[in-house]
C-alpha atoms as a PDB file:
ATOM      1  CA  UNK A   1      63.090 102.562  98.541  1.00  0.00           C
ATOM      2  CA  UNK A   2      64.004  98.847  98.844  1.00  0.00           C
ATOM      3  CA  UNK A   3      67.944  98.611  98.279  1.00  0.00           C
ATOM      4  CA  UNK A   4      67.365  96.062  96.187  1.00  0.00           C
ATOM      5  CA  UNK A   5      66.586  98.196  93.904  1.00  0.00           C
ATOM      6  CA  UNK A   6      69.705  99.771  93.547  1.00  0.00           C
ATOM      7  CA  UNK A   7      70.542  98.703  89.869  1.00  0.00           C
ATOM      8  CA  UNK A   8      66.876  99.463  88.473  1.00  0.00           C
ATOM      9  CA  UNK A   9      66.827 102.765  89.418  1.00  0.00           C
ATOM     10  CA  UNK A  10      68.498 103.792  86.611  1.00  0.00           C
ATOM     11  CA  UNK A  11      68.211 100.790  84.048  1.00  0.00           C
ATOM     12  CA  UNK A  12      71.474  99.764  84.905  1.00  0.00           C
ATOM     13  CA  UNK A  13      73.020  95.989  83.601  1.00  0.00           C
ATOM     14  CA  UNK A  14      72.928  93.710  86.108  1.00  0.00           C
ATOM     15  CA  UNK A  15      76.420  92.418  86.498  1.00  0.00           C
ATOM     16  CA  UNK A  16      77.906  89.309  86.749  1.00  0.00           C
ATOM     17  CA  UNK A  17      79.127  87.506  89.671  1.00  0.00           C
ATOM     18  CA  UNK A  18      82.494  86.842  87.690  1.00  0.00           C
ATOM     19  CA  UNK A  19      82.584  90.766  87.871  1.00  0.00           C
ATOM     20  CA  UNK A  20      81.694  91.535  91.633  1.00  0.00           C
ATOM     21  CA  UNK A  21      84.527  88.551  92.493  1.00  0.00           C
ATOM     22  CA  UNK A  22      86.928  90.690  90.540  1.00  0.00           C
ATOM     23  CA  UNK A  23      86.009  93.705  91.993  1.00  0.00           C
ATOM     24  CA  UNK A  24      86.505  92.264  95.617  1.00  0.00           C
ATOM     25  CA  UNK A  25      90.087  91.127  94.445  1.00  0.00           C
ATOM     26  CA  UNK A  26      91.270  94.165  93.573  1.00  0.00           C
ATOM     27  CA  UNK A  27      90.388  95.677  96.988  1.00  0.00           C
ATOM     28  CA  UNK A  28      91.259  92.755  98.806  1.00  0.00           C
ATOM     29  CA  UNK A  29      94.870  92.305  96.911  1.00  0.00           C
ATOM     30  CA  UNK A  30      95.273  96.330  97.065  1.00  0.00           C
ATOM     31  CA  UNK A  31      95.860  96.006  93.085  1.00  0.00           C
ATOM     32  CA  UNK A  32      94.992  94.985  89.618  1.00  0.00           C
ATOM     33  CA  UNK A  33      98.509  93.417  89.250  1.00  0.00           C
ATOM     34  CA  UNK A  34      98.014  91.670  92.514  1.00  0.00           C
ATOM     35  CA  UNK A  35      94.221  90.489  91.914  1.00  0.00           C
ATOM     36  CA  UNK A  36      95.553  89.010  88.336  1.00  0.00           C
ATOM     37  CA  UNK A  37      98.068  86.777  90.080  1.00  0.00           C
ATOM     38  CA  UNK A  38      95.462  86.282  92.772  1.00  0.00           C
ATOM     39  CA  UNK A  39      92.729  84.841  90.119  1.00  0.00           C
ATOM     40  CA  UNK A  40      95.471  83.236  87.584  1.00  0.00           C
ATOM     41  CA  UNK A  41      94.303  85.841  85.101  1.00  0.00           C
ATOM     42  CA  UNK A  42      96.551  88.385  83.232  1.00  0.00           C
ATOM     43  CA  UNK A  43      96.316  92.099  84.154  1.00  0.00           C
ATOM     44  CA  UNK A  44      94.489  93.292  81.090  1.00  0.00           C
ATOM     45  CA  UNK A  45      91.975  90.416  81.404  1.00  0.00           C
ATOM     46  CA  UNK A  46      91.037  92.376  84.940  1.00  0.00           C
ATOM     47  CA  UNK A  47      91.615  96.148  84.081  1.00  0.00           C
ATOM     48  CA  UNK A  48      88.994  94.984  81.520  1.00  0.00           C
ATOM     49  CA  UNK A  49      86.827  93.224  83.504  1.00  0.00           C
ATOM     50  CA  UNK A  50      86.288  96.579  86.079  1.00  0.00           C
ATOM     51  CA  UNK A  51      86.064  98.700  82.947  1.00  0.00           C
ATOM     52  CA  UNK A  52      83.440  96.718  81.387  1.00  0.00           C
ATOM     53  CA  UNK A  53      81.641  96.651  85.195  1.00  0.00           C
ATOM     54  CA  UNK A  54      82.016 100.159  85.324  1.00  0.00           C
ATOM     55  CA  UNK A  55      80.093 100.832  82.013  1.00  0.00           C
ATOM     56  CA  UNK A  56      77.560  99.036  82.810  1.00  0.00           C
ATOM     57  CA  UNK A  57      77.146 100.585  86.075  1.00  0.00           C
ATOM     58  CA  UNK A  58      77.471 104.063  84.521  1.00  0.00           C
ATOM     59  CA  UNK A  59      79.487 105.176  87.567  1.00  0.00           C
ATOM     60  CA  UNK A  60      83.409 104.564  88.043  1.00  0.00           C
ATOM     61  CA  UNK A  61      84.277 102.608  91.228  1.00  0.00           C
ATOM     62  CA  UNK A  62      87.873 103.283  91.261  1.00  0.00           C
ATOM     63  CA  UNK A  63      90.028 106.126  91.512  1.00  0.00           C
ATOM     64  CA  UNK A  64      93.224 105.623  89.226  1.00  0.00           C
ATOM     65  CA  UNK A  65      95.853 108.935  90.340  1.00  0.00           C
ATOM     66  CA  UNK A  66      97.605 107.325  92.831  1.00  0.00           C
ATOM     67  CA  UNK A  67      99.956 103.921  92.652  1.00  0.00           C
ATOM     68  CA  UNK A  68      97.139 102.084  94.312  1.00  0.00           C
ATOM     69  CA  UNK A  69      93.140 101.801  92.973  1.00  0.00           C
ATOM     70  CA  UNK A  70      91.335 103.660  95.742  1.00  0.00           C
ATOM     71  CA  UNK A  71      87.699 102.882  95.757  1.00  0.00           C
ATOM     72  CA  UNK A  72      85.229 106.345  95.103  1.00  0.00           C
ATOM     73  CA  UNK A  73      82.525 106.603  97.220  1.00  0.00           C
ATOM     74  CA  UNK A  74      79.529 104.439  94.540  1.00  0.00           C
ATOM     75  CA  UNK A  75      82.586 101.965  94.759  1.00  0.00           C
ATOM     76  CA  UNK A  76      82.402 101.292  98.109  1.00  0.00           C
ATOM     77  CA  UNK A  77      78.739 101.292  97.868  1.00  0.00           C
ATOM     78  CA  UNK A  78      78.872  98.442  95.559  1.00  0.00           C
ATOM     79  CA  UNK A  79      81.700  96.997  97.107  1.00  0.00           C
ATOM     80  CA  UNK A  80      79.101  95.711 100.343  1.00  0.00           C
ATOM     81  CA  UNK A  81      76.669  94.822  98.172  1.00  0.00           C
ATOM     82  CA  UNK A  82      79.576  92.534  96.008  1.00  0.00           C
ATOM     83  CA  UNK A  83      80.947  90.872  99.663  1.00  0.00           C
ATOM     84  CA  UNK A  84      77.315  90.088 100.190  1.00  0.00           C
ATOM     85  CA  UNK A  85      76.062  88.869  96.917  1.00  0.00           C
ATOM     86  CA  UNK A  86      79.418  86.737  96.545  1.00  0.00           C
ATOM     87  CA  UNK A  87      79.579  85.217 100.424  1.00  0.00           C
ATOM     88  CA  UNK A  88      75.761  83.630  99.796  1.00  0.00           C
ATOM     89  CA  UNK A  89      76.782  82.392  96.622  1.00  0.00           C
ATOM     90  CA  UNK A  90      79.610  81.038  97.961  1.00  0.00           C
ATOM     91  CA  UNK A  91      77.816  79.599 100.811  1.00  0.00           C
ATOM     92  CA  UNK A  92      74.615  77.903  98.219  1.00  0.00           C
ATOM     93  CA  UNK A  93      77.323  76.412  95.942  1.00  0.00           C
ATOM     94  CA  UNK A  94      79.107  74.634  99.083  1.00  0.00           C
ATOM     95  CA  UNK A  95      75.482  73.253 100.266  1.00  0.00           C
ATOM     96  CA  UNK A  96      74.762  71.671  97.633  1.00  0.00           C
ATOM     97  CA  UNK A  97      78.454  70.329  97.133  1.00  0.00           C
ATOM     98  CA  UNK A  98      77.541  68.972 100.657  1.00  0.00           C
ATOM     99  CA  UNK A  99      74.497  67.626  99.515  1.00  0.00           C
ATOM    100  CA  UNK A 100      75.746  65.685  96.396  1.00  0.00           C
ATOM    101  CA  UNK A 101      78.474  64.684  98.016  1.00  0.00           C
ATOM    102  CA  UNK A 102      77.002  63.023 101.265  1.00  0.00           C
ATOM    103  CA  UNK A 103      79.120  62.004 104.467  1.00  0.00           C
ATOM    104  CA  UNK A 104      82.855  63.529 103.721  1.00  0.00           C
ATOM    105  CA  UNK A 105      85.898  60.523 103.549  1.00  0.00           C
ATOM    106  CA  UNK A 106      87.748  63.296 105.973  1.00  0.00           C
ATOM    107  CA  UNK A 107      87.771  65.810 108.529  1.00  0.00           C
ATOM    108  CA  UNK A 108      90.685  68.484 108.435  1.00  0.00           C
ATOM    109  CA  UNK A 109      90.398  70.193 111.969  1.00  0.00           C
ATOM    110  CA  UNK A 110      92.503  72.426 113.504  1.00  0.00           C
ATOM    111  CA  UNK A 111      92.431  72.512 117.431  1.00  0.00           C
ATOM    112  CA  UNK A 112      94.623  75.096 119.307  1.00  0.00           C
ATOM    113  CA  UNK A 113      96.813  73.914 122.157  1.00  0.00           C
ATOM    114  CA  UNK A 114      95.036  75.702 124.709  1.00  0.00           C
ATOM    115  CA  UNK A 115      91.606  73.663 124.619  1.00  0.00           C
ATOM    116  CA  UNK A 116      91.652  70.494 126.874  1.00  0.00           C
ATOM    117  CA  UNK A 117      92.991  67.419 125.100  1.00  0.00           C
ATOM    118  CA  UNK A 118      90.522  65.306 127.397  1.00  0.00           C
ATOM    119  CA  UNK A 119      87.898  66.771 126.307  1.00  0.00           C
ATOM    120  CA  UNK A 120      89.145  66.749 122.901  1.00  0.00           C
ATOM    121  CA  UNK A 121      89.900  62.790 123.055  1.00  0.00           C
ATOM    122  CA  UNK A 122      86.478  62.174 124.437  1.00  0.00           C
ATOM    123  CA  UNK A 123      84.746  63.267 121.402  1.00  0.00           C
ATOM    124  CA  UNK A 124      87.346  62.109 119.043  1.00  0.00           C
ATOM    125  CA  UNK A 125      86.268  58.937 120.792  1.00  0.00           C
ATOM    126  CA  UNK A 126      82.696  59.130 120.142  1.00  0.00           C
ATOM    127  CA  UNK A 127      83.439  60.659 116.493  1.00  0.00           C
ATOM    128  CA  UNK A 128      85.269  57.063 115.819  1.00  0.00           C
ATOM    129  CA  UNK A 129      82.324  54.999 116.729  1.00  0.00           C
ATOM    130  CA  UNK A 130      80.002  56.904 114.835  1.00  0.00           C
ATOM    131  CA  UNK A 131      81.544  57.182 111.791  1.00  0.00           C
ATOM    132  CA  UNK A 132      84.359  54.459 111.578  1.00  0.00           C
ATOM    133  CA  UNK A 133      84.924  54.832 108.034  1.00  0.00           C
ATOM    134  CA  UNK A 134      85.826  58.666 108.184  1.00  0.00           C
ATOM    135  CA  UNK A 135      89.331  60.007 108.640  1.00  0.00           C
ATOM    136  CA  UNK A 136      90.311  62.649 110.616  1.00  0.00           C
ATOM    137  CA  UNK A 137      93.408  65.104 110.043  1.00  0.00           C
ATOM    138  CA  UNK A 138      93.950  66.854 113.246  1.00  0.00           C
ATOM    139  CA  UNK A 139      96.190  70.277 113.636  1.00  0.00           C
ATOM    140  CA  UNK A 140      97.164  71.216 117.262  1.00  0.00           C
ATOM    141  CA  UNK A 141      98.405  74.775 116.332  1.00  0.00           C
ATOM    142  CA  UNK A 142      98.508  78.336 118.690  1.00  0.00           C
ATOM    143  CA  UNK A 143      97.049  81.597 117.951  1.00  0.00           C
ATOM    144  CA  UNK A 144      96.935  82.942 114.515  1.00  0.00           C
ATOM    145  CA  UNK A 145      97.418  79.473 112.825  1.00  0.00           C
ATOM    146  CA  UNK A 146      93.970  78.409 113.497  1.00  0.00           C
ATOM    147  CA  UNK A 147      92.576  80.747 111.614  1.00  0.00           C
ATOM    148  CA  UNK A 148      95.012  80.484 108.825  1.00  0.00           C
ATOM    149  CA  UNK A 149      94.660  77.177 108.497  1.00  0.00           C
ATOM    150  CA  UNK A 150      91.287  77.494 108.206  1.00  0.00           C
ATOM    151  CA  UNK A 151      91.435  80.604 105.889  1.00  0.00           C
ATOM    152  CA  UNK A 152      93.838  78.813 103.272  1.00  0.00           C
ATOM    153  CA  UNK A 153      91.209  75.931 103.215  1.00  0.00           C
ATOM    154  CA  UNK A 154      93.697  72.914 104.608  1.00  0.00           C
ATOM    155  CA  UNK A 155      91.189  72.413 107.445  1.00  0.00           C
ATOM    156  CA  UNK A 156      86.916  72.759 107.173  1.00  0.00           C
ATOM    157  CA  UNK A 157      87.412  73.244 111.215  1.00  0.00           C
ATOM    158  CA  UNK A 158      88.925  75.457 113.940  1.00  0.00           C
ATOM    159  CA  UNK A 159      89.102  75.890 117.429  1.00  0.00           C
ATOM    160  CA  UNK A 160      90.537  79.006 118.385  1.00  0.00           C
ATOM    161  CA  UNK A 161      91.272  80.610 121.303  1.00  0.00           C
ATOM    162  CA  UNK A 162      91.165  84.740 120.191  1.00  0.00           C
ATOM    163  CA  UNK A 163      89.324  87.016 120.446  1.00  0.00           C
ATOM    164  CA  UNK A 164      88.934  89.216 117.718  1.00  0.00           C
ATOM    165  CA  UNK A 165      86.721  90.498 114.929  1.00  0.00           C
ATOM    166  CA  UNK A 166      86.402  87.860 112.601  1.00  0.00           C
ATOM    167  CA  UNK A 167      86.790  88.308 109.094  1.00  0.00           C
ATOM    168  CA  UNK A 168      83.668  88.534 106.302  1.00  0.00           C
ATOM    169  CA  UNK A 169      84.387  84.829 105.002  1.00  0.00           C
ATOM    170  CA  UNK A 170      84.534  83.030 108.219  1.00  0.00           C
ATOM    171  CA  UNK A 171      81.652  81.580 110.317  1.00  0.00           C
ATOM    172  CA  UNK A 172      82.269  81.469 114.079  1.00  0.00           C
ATOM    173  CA  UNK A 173      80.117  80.113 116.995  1.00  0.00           C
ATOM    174  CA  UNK A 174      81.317  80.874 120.986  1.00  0.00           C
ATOM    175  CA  UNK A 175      81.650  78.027 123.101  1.00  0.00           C
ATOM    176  CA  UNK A 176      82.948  77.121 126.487  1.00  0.00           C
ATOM    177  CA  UNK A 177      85.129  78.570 128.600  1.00  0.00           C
ATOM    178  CA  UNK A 178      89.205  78.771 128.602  1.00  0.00           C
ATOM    179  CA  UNK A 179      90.619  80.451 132.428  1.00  0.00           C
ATOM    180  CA  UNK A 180      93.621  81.626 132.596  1.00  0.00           C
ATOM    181  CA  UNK A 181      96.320  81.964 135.423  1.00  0.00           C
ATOM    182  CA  UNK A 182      99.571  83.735 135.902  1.00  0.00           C
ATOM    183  CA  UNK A 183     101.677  81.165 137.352  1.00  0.00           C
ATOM    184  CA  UNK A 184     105.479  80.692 138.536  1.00  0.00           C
ATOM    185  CA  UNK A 185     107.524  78.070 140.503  1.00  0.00           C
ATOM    186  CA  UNK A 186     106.866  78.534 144.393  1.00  0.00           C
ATOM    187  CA  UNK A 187     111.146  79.213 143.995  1.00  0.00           C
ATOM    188  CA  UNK A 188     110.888  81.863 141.750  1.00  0.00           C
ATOM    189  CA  UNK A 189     111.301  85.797 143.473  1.00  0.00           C
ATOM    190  CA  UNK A 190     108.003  86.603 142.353  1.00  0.00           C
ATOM    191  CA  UNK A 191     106.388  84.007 144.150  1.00  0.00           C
ATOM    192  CA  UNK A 192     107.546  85.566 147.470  1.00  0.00           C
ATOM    193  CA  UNK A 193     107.010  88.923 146.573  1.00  0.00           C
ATOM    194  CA  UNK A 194     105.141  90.627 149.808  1.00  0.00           C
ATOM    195  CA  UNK A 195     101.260  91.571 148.471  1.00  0.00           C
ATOM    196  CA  UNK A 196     100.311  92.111 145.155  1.00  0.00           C
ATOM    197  CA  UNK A 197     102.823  92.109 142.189  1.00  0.00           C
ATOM    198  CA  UNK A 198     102.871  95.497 139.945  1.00  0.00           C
ATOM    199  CA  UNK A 199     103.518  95.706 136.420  1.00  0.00           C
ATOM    200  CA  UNK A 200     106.813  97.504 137.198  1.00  0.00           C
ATOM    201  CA  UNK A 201     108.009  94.146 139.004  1.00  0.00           C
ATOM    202  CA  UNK A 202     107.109  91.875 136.346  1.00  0.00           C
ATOM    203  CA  UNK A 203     109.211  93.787 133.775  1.00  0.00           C
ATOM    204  CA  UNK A 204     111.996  92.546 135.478  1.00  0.00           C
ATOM    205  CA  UNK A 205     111.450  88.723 135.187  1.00  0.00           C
ATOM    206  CA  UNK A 206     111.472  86.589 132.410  1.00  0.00           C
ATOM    207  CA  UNK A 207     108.037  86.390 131.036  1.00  0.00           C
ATOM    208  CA  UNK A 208     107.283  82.601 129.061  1.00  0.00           C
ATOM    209  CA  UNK A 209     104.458  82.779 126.492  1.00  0.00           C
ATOM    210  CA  UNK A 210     102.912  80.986 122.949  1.00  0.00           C
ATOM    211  CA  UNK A 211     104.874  81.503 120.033  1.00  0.00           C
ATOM    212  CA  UNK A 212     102.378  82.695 117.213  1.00  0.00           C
ATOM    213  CA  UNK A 213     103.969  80.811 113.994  1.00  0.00           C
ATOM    214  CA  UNK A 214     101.546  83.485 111.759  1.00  0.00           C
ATOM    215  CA  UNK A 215     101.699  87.364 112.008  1.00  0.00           C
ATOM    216  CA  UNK A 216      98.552  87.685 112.889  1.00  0.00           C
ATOM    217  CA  UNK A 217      99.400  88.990 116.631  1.00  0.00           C
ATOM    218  CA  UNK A 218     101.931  91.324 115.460  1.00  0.00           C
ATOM    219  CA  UNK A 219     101.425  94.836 116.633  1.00  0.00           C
ATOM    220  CA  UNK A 220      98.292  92.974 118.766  1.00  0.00           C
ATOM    221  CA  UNK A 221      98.895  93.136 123.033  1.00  0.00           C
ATOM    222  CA  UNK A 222      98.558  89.494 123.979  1.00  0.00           C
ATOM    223  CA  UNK A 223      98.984  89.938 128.212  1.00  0.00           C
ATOM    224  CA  UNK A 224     103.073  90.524 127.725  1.00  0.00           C
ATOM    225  CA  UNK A 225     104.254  92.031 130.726  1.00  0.00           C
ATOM    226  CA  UNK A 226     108.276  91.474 130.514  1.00  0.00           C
ATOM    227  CA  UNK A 227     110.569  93.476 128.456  1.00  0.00           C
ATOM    228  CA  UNK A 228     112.638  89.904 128.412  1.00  0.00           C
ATOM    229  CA  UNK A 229     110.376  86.967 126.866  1.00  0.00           C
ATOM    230  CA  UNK A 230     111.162  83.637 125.775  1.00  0.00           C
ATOM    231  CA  UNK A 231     108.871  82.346 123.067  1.00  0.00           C
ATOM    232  CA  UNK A 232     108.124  78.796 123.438  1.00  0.00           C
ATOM    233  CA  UNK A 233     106.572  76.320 120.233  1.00  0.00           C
ATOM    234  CA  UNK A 234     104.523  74.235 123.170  1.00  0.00           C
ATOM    235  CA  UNK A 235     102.552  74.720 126.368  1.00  0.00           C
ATOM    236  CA  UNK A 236     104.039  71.206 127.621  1.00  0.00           C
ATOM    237  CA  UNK A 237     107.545  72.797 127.009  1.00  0.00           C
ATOM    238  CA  UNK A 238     106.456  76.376 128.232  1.00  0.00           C
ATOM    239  CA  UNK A 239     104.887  73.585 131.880  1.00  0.00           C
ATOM    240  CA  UNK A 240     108.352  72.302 131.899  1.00  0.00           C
ATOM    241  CA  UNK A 241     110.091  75.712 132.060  1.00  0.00           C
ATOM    242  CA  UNK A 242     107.559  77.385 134.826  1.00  0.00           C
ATOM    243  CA  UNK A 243     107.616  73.527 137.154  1.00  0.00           C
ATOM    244  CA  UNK A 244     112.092  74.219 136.623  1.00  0.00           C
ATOM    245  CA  UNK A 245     111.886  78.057 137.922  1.00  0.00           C
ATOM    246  CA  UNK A 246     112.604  79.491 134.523  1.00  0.00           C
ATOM    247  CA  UNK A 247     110.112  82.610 134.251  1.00  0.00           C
ATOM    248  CA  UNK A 248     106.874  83.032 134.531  1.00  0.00           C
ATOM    249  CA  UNK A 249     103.468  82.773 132.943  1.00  0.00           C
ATOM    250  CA  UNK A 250     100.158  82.580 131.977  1.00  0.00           C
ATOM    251  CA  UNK A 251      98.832  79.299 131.742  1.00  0.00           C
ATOM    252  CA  UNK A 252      95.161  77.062 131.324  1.00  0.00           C
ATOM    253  CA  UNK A 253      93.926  76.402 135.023  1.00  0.00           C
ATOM    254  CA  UNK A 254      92.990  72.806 133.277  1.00  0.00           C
ATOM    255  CA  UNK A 255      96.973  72.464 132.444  1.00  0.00           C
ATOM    256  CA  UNK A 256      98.060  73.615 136.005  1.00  0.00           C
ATOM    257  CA  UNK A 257      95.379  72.183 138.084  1.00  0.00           C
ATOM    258  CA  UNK A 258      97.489  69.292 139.551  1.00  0.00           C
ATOM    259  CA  UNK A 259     100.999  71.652 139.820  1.00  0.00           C
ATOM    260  CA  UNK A 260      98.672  74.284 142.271  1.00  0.00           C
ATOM    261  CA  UNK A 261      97.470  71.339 143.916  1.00  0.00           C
ATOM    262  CA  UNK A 262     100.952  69.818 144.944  1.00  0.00           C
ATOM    263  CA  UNK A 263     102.297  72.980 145.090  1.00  0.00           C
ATOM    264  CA  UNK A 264     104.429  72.527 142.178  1.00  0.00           C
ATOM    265  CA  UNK A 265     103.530  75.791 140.714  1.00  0.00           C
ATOM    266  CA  UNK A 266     101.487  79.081 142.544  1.00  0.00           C
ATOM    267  CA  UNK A 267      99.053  81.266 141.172  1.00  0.00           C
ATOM    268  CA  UNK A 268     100.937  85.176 141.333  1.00  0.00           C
ATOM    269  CA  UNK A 269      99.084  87.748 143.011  1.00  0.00           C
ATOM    270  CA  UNK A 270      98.833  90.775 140.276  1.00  0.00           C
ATOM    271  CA  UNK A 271      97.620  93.797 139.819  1.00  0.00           C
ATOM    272  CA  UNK A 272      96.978  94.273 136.379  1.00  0.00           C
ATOM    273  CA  UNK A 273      97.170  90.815 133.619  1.00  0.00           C
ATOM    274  CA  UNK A 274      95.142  88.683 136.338  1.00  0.00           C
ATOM    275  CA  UNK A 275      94.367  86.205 133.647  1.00  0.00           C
ATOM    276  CA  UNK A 276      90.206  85.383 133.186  1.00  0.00           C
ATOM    277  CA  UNK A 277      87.879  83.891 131.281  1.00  0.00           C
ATOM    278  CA  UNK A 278      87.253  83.900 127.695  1.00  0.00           C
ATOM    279  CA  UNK A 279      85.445  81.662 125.126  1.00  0.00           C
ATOM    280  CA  UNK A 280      86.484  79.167 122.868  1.00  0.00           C
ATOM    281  CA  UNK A 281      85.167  79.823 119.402  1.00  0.00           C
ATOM    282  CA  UNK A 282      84.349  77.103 116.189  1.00  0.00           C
ATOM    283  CA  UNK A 283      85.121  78.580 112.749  1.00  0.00           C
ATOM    284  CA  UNK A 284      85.000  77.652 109.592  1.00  0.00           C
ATOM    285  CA  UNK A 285      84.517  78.999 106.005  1.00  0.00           C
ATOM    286  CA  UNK A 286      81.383  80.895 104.788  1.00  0.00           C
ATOM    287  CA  UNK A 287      82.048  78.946 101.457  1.00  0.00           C
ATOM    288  CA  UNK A 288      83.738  75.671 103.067  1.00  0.00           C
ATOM    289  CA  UNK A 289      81.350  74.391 105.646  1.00  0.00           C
ATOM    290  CA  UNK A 290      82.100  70.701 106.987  1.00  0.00           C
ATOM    291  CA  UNK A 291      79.884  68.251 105.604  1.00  0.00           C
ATOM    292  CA  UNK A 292      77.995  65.950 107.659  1.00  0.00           C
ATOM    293  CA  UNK A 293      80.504  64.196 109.835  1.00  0.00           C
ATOM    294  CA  UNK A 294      82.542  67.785 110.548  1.00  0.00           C
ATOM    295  CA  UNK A 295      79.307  69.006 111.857  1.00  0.00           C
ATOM    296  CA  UNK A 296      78.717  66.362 114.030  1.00  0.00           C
ATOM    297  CA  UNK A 297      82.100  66.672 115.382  1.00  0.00           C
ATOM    298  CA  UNK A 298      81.777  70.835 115.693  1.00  0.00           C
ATOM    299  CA  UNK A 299      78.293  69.679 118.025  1.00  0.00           C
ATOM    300  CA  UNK A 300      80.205  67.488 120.261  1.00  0.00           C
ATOM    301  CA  UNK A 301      82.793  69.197 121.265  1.00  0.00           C
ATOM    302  CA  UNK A 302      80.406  72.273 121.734  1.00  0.00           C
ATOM    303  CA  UNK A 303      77.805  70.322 123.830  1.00  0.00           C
ATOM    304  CA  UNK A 304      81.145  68.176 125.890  1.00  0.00           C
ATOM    305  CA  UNK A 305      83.524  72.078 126.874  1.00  0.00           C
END
């Protein structure tokens, strides 16, 4: 049987989507408390809401013994087909915002350091002759701040440089390539250590990295080697440190380029944390897509990386 049919079955109500957002509150918030300050609604307003949703279900969704609501098993049934129901809805309603509204006044996108500003400036370039009369708000942020950024609706764009599992609500399209190198002064003692560096050595230098201003790479491994590391707010800083022989690094080969090339900086031999490849990825909101102009800048700077 179609599941589609899910609430025919047994001549069950079809509920609201004022409901299902509710419901996805609650579990997203981890409580009815939290999901009432979360919606600007009192607490009995939502108890009431998931009892009426429940009755006309016939089933209960939530188990109510412990401190937190723990979803029963029909809950989390229901629960997918809520995300679902509420993402399209979400995602019609913003269309034909975008639709009404025409070509947005501004763009709101947030770039993160790592992605090459020349290739960024090039179609910033283009975006300007195009459409002259459109403003652009642009965020050069690190790690988890894209996303946030993005999340908490400030920007309809990001550029981000994880990679991770992205969450229900966001859209995300892979895109060109980001390399990176571990990299030190041609001074520094790793630089002259004889064959390939172990793991073991680097623990003993001071490792430079990216400070994430979210907590979004807590508890995540993000290539830190060093029990000592300095956490820097800018790769232009973090250049500065790694050209003066303070630490060590991993670095954009489009950043370094010139510093291999003179000799400025070396690439370090390891075993293990060899830096790589890894795509560049455009986000945005299920239920906040850019309007005309945004998506003509997301195209660009795909089709230019």
């Amino acid at each position: 049987m179609e599941p589609i049919h899910f609430f025919y079955m047994f001549n069950v109500t079809i509920p609201t989507l004022d409901q299902l957002k509710v419901m996805i509150a609650v579990v997203d918030s981890g409580s009815f408390s939290a999901a009432a300050k979360r919606l600007h609604r009192s607490q009995p307003v939502i108890s009431y809401s998931i009892s009426n949703l429940e009755e006309q279900l016939g089933v209960a969704l939530f188990e109510r013994n412990g401190r937190r609501p723990e979803l029963t098993e029909i809950g989390k049934a229901v629960l997918a087909y809520a995300r679902r129901i509420s993402l399209v809805t979400d995602e019609l309603r913003a269309s034909v915002a975008g639709l009404i509204q025409g070509v947005e006044g501004e763009v709101a996108i947030a770039i993160d350091a790592l992605y090459p500003t020349e290739t960024l400036a090039r179609a910033l370039k283009a975006f300007s002759v195009r459409f002259p009369t459109v403003g652009v708000k642009l965020h050069i942020e690190s790690l988890g701040s894209i996303i946030q950024l993005v999340t908490d609706g400030d920007c309809q764009l990001g550029v981000s440089c994880l990679v991770m599992d992205w969450p229900d609500q966001i859209e995300s399209r892979d895109f060109g390539v980001l390399s990176m190198l571990p990299v030190s002064a041609p001074g520094h003692p790793l630089a002259s250590y004889p064959g390939p560096i172990p793991v073991s050595m680097l623990r003993e230098h001071l490792q430079l990295t990216i400070i994430d201003r979210t907590r979004l790479s807590e508890h995540r491994d993000l290539a830190i080697s060093g029990i000592r590391t300095w956490r820097v707010g800018s790769l232009g800083a973090m250049l500065s440190l790694l050209e003066a022989g303070v630490g060590w690094g991993h670095m954009p080969v489009h950043m370094v380029r010139r510093q291999l090339e003179s000799g400025r900086l070396v690439r370090l031999p390891l075993t293990a944390r060899k830096g790589g490849t890894q795509p560049f990825t455009m986000i945005h909101r299920v239920n906040n897509p850019p309007g005309p102009a945004g998506q003509w800048l997301a195209e660009t700077l795909v089709e230019m990386s």
